[in-house]
Protein backbone atom coordinates (compact mmCIF):
# COMPACT_ATOMS: atom_id res chain seq x y z
CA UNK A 1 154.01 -97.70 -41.28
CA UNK A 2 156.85 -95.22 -41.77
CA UNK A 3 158.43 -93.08 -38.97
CA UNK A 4 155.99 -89.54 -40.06
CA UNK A 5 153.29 -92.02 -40.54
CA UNK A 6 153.38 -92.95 -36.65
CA UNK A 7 154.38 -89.37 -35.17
CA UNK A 8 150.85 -88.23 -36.99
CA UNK A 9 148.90 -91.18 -35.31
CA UNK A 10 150.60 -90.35 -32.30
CA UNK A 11 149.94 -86.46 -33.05
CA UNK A 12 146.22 -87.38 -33.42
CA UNK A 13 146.02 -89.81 -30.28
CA UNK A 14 147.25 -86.96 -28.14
CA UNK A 15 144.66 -84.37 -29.55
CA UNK A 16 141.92 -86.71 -29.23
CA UNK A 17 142.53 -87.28 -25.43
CA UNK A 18 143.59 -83.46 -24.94
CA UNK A 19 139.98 -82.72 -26.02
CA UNK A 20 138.67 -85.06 -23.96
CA UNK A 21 139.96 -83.92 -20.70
CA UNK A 22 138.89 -80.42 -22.04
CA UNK A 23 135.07 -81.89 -22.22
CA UNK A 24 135.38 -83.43 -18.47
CA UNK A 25 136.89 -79.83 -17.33
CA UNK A 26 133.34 -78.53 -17.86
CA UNK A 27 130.70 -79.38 -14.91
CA UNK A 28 128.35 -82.34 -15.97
CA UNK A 29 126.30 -81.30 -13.32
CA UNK A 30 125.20 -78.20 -11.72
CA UNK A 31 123.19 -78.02 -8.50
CA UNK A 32 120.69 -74.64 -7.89
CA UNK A 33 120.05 -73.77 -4.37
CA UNK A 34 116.95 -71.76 -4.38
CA UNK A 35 115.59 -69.97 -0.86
CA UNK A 36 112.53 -69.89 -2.53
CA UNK A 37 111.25 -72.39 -5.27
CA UNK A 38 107.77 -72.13 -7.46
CA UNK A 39 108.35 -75.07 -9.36
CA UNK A 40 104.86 -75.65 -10.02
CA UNK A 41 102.70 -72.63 -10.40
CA UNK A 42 99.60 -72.63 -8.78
CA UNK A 43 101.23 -74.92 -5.83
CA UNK A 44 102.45 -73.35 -2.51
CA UNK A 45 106.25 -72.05 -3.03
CA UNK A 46 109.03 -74.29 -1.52
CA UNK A 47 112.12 -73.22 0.76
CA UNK A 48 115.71 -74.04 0.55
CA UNK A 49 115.49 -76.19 -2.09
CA UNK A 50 117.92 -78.41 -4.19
CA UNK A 51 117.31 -78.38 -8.46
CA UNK A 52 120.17 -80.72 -9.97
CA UNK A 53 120.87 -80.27 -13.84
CA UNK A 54 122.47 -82.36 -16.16
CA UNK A 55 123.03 -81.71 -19.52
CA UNK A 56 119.93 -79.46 -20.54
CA UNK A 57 117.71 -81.15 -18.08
CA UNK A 58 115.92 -81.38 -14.53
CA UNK A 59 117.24 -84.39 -13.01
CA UNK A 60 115.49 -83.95 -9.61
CA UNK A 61 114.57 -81.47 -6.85
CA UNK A 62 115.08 -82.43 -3.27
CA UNK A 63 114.69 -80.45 0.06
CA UNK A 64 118.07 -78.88 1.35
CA UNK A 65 120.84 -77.66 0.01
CA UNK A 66 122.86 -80.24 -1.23
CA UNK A 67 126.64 -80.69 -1.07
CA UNK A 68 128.52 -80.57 -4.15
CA UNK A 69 130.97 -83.23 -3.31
CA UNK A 70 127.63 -86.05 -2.85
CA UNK A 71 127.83 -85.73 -6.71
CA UNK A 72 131.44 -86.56 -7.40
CA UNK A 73 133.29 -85.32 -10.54
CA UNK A 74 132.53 -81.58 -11.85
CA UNK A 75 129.63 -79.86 -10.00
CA UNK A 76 129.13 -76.59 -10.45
CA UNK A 77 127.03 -74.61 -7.80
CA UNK A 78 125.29 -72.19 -8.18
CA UNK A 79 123.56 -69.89 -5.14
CA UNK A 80 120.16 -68.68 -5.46
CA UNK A 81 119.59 -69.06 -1.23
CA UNK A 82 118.46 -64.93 -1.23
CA UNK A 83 116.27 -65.44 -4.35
CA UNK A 84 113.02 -66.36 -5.49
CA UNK A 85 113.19 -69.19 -8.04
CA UNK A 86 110.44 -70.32 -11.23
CA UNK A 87 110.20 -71.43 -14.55
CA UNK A 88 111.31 -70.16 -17.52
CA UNK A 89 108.51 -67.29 -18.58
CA UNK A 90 106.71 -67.79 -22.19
CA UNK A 91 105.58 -65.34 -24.20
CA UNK A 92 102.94 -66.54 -27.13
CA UNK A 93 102.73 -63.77 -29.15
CA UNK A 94 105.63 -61.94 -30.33
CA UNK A 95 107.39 -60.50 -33.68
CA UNK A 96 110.98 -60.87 -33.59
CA UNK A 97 111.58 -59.07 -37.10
CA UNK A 98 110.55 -55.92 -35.94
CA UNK A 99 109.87 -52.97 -33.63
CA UNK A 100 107.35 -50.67 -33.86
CA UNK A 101 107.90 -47.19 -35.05
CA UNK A 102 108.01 -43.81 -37.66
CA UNK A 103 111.09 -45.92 -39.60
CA UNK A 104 109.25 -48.82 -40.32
CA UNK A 105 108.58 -48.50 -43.91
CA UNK A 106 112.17 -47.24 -44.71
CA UNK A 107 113.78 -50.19 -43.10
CA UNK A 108 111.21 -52.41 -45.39
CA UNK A 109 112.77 -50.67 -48.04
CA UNK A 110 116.20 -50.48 -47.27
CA UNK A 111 116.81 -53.32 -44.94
CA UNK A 112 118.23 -56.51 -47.04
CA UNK A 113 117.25 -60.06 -45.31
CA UNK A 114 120.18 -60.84 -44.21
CA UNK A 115 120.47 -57.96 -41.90
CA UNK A 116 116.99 -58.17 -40.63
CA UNK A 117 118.32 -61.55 -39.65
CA UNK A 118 120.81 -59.99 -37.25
CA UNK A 119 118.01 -57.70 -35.42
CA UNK A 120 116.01 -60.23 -35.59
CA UNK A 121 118.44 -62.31 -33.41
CA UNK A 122 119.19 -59.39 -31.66
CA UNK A 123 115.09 -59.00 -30.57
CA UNK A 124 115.31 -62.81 -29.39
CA UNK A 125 118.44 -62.29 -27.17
CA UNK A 126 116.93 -59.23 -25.44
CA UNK A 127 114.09 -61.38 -25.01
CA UNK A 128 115.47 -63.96 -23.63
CA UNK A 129 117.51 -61.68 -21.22
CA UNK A 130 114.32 -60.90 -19.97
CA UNK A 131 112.94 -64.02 -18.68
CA UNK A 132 110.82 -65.33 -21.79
CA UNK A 133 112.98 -68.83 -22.60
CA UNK A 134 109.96 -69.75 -24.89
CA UNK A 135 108.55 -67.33 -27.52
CA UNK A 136 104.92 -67.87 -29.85
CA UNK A 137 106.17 -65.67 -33.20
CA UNK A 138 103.09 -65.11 -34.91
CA UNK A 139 104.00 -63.04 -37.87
CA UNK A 140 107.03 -62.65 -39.22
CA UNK A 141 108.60 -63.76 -42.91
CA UNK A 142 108.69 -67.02 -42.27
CA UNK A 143 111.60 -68.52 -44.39
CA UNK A 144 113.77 -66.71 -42.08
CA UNK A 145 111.92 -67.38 -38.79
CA UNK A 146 111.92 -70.74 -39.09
CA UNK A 147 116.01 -70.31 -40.19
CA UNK A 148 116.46 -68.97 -36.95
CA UNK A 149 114.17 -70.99 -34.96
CA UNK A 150 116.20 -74.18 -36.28
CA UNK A 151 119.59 -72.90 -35.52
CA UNK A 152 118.58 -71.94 -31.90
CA UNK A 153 117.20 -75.76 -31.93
CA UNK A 154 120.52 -76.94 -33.24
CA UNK A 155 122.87 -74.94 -30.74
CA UNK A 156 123.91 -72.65 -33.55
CA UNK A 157 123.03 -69.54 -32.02
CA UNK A 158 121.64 -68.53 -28.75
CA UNK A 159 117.86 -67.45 -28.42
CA UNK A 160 114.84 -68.29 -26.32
CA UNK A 161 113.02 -71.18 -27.85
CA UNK A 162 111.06 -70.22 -30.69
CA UNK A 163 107.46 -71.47 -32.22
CA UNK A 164 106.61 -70.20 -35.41
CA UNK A 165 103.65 -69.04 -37.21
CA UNK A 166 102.71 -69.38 -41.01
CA UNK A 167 100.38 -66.35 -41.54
CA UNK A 168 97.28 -66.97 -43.78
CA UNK A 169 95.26 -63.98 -44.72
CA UNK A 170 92.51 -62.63 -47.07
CA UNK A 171 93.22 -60.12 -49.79
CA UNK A 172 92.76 -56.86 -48.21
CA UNK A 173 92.69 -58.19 -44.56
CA UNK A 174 94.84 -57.49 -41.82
CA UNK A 175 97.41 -59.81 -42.91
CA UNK A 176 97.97 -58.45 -46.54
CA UNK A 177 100.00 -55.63 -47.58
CA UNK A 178 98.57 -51.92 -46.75
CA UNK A 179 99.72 -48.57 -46.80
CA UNK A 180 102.17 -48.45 -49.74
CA UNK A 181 101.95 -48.07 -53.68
CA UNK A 182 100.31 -50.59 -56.18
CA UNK A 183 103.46 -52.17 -57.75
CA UNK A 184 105.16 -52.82 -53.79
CA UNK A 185 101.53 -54.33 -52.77
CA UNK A 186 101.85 -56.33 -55.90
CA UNK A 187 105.72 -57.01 -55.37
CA UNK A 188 105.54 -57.67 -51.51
CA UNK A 189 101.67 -60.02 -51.27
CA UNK A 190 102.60 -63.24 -50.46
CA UNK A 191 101.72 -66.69 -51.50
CA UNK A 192 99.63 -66.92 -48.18
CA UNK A 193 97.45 -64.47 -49.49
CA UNK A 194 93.91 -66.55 -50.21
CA UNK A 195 90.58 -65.85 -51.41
CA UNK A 196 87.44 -68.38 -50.69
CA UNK A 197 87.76 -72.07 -48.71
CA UNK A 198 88.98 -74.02 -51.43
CA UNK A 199 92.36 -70.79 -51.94
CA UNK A 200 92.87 -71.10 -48.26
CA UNK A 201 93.21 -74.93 -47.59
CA UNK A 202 96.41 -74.30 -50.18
CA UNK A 203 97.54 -71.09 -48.75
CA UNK A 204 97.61 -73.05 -44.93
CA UNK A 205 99.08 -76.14 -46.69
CA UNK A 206 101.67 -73.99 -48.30
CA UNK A 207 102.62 -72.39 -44.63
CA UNK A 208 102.83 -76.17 -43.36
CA UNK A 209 104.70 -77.39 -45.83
CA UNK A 210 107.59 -74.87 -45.81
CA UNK A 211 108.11 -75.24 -41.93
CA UNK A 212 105.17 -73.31 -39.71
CA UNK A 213 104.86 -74.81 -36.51
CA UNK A 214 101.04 -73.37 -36.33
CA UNK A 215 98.66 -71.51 -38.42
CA UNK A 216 98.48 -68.11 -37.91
CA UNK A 217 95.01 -66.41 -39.31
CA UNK A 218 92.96 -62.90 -39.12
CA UNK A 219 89.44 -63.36 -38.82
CA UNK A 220 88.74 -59.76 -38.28
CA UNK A 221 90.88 -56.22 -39.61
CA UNK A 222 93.72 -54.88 -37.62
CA UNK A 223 94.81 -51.67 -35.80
CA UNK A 224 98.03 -51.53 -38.13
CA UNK A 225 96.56 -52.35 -41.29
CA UNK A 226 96.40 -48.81 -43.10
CA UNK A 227 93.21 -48.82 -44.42
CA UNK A 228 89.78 -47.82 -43.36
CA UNK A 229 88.35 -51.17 -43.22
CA UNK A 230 87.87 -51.40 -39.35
CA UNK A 231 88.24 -54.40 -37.14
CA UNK A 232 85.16 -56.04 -37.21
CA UNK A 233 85.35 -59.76 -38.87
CA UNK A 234 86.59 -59.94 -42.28
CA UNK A 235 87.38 -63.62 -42.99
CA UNK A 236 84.24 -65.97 -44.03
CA UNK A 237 83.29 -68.55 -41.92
CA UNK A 238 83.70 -71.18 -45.10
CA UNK A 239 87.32 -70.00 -45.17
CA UNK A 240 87.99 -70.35 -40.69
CA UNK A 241 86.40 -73.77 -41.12
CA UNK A 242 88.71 -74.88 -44.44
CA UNK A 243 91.96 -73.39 -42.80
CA UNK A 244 91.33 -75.11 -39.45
CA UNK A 245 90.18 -78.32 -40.93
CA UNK A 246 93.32 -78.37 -43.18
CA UNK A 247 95.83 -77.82 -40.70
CA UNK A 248 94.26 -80.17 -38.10
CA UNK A 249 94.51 -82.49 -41.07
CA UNK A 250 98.26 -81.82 -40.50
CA UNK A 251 98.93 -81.73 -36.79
CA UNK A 252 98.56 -77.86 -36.57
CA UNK A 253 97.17 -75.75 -34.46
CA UNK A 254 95.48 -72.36 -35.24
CA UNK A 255 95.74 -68.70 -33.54
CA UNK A 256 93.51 -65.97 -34.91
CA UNK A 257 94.06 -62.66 -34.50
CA UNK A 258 90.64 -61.08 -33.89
CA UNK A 259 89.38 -57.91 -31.73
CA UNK A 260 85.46 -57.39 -32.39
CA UNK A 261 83.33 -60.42 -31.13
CA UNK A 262 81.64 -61.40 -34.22
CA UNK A 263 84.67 -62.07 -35.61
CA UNK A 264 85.95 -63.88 -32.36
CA UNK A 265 82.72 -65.76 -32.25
CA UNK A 266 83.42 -67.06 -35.62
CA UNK A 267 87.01 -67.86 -34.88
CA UNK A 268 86.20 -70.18 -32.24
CA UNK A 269 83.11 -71.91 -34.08
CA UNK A 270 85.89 -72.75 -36.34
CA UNK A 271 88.00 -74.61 -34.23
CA UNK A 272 90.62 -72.55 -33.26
CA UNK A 273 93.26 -72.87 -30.52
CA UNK A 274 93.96 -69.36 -29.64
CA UNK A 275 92.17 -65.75 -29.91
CA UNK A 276 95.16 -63.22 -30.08
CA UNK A 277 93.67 -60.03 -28.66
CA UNK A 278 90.23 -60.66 -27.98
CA UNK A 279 89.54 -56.82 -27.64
CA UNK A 280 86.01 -56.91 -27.63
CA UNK A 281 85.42 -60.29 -25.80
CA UNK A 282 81.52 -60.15 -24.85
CA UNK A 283 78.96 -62.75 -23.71
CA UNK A 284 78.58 -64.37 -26.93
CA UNK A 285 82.62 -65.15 -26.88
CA UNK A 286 82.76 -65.86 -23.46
CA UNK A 287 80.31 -68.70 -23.65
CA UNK A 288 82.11 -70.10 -26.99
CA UNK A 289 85.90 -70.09 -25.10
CA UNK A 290 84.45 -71.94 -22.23
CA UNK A 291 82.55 -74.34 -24.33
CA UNK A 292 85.72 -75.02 -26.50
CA UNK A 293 88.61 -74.70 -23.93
CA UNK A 294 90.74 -72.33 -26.41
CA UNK A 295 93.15 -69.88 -24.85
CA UNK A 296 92.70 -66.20 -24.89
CA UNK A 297 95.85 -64.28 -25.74
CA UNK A 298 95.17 -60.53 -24.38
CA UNK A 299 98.29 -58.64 -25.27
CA UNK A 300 97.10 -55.62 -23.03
CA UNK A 301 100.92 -54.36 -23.69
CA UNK A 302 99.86 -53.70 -27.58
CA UNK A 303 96.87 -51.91 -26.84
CA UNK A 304 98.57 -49.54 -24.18
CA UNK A 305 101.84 -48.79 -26.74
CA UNK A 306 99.86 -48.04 -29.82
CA UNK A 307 96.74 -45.56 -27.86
CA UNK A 308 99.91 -43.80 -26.21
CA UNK A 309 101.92 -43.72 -29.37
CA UNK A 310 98.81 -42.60 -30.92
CA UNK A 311 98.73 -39.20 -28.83
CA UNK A 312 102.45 -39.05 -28.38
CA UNK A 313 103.79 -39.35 -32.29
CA UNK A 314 102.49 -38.21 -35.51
CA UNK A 315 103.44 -41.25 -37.96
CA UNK A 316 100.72 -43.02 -37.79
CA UNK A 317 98.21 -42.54 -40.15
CA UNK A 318 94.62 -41.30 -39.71
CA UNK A 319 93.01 -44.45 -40.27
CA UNK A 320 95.65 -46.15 -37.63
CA UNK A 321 95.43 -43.79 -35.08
CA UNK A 322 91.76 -43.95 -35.10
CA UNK A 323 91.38 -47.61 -34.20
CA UNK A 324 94.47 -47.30 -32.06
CA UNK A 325 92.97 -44.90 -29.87
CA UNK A 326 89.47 -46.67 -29.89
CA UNK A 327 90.96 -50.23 -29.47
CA UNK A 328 94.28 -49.43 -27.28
CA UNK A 329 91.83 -47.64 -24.72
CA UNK A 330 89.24 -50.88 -24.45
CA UNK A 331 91.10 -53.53 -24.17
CA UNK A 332 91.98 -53.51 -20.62
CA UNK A 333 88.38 -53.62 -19.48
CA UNK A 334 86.92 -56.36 -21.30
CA UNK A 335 90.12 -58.27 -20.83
CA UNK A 336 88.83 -58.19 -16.65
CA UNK A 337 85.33 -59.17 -17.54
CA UNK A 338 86.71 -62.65 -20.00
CA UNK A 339 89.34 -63.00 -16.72
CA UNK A 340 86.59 -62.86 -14.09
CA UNK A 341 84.24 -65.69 -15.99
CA UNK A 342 86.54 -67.70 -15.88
CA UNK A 343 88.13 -67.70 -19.90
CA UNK A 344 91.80 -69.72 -20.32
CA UNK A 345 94.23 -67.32 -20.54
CA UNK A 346 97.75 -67.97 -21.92
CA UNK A 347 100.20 -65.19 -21.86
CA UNK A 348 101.08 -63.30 -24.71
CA UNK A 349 102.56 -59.57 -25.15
CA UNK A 350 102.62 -58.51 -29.30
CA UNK A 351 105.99 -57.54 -28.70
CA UNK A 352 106.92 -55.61 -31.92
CA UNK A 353 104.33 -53.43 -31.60
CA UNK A 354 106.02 -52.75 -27.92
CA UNK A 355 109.38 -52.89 -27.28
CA UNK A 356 111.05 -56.33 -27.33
CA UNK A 357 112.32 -56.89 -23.73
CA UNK A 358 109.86 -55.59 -22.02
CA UNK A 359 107.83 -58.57 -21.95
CA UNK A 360 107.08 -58.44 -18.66
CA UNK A 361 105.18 -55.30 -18.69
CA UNK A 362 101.89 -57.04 -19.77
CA UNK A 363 102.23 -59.37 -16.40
CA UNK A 364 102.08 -55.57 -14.58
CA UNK A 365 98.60 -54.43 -16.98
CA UNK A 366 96.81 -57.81 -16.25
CA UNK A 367 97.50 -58.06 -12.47
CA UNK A 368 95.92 -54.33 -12.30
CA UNK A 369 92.90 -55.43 -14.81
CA UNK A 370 91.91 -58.10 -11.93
CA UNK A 371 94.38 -61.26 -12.30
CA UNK A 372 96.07 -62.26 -9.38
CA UNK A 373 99.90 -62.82 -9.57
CA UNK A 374 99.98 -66.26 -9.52
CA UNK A 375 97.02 -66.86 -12.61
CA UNK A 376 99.06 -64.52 -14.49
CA UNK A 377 102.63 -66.89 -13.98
CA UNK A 378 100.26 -69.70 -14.54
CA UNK A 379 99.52 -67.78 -18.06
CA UNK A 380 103.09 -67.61 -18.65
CA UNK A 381 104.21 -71.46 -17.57
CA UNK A 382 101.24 -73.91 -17.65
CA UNK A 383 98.84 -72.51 -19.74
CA UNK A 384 101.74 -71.39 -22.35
CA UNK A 385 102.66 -74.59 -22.28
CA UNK A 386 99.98 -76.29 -22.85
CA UNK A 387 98.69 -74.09 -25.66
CA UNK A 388 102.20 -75.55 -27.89
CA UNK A 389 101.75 -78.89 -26.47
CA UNK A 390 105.00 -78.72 -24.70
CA UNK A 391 103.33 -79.34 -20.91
CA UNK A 392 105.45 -83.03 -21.29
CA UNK A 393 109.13 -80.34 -21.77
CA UNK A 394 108.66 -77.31 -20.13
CA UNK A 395 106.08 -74.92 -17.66
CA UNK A 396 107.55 -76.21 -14.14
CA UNK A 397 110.62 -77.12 -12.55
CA UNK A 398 110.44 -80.86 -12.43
CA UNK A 399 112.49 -84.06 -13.31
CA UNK A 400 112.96 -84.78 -16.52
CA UNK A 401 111.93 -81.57 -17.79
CA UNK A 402 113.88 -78.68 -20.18
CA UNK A 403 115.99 -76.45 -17.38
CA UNK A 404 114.23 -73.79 -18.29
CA UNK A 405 114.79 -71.22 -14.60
CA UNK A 406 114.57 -67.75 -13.80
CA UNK A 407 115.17 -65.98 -10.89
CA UNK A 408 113.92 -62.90 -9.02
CA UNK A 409 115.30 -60.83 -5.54
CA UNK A 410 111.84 -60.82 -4.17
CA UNK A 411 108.86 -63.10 -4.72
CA UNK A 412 106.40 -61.86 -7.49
CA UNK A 413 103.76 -63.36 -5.59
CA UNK A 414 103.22 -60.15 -3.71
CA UNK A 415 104.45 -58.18 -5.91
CA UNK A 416 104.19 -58.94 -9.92
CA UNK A 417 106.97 -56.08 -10.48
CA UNK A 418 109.65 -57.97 -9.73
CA UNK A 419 109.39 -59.83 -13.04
CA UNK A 420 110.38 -56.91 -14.61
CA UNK A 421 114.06 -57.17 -13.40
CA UNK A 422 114.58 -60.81 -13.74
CA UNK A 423 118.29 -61.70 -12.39
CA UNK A 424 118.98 -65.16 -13.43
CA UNK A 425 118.15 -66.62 -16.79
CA UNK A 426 119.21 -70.52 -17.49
CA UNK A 427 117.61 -72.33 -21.09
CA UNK A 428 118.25 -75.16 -21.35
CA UNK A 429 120.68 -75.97 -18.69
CA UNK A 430 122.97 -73.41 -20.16
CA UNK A 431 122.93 -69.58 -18.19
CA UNK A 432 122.64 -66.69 -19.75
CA UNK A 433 122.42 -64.06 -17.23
CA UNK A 434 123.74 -64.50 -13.48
């Protein structure tokens, strides 16, 4: 070996072992001491309490506040002895692409993917700021969704974590193209467009196939479509069946989006997991979500935004603003009834239509249509987490689980507002807000 031959092996030795005192420099462990811990919803709250982190997970909770230096090596501490401590909130029905609002169809037009990408991201870290460290999108373009959902995965970028939705949809129905000229409808329907059972097993093997985490479907119209074709059911109940059969077939769950209860009744004959909405919940759908366990998603946030934007703005069209004010103004109310019998309930805001980081504002509507605070932070740990089969990984603070913690001044137990300032935001082991 000559002379420059050894000073580069030499050169490289000492980089390599510079870099690894630069990894040890950074705390293997970190140690929360939370006054006041919810780690599992639902139980009574615990005081002065111990959570110890490693790496991105819970590796135990003990009584007390432990002492840094029983650890050894780099501890970080972090005190939480003033605060009110829980899980990670989850939101499980959002749209991260977009907000809301009289620009809409100009930034559809002049937008390019890329830098819907960016707001996109944007949407997800103001989400995440709030609380949410687990998001449902349920209608976005996918390709890019599940982009951004697998760089979040990977460490990439920083987001809450994100399941996403392939949409499938009828022509015509709430989840095809409305409100702008022939040759953009033509341009802009997607291959998840279907027509009849047979069109829509490909459409929801298509979504699977290209990276959806769940099927996302419409079994009845929608407030935003702009058409007069109401909200009643619209999808056939040959076509439910054939789109849940064919995702089961693949290990898939499926959400529909549906407000009037034929179309809800139908939804859950089929099989589904989820009713998004669930505007018009009555007796008939009451009976069919206790007989099948599926979760009701009530996004009480949506419905308030669009009747008030509805009286407040003018771009809306006449055939929006007509079921906006008819189905923003009714939700609340049947929402309490579905509560009160006793319907699963897993949290879920439509942010997109509302503002994104403001989550927490549909945790403030339910608690005043009837819910007590705690069922609605069950909604938002447990019951989310059950709905995306992730009750193994996240929904309580408890060993071996995802460090997924918030934080609070006061307890939302008494008073559900306090979730709307959240203080302390950790995914994944790693903080984000302090």
């Amino acid at each position: 070996m000559t002379a420059r031959a050894s000073i580069r092996v030499l050169n490289l030795i000492s980089i390599v072992l510079l870099l690894a005192c630069v990894h040890t420099a950074f705390a293997e462990v970190t140690l929360i001491h939370a006054g006041e811990l919810l780690a599992i919803p639902g139980e009574r709250p615990l005081r002065n309490q111990t959570i110890v982190v490693q790496d991105n997970r819970i590796q135990e909770v003990r009584s007390g506040f432990l002492n840094a230096s029983e650890f050894g090596g780099n501890v970080d501490v972090i005190d939480m002895r003033n605060r009110f401590v829980l899980p990670g909130l989850m939101d499980m029905h959002v749209h991260l692409q977009g907000e809301l609002g009289p620009e809409n169809d100009t930034e559809n037009l002049k937008m390019s993917p890329q830098l819907m990408q960016m707001r996109s991201l944007h949407f997800a870290m103001k989400t995440l700021m709030a609380g949410f460290t687990t998001v449902r999108d349920v209608g976005s373009s996918p390709q890019e969704m599940y982009a951004m959902r697998d760089a979040i995965n990977n460490g990439w970028v920083d987001g809450p974590r994100i399941i996403a939705a392939g949409g499938v949809g009828i022509t015509g129905g709430h989840a095809d193209i409305s409100g702008v000229q022939p040759e953009l409808m033509e341009l802009w329907t997607t291959p998840s467009i279907c027509d009849g059972p047979f069109d829509c097993r490909r459409a929801t093997r298509n979504a699977i196939k290209y990276g959806a985490d769940l099927i996302k479907i419409t079994s009845t119209g929608g407030v935003l479509t702009d058409r007069a074709t109401g909200t009643g059911q619209q999808m056939e109940m040959d076509e439910l069946r054939e789109v849940v059969q064919a995702a089961a077939r693949m290990g898939r769950k499926v959400a529909s989006h549906a407000h009037h209860e034929d179309g809800i009744v139908a939804a859950l004959e089929a099989g589904v997991a989820s009713i998004e909405h669930g505007s018009y919940t009555g007796p008939r759908a009451i009976r069919m979500f206790k007989e099948t366990g599926a979760y009701l998603v009530p996004t009480l946030l949506a419905g308030k935004t669009v009747a008030t934007m509805a009286v407040e703005s003018d771009f809306m069209s006449d055939p929006i603003r007509e079921k906006a004010l008819r189905v923003g103004n009714d939700m609340a109310g049947n929402f309490e009834k579905a509560h009160e019998a006793g319907v699963n309930v897993a949290y879920g805001t439509d942010s997109g239509v509302s503002a994104h980081g403001t989550n927490a504002e549909e945790a403030v509507l339910m608690v005043k249509a009837g819910m007590s605070e705690i069922d609605v932070i069950i909604a938002a740990t447990i019951n989310a987490a059950d709905l995306i089969d992730m009750s193994d990984s996240i929904g309580t603070i408890e060993t071996g689980k995802f460090a997924d913690i918030i934080a609070v001044d006061r307890s939302p137990l008494e008073n559900i507002e306090e979730l709307l300032d959240v203080d302390f935001v950790m995914k994944n082991g790693k903080v984000y807000k302090d």
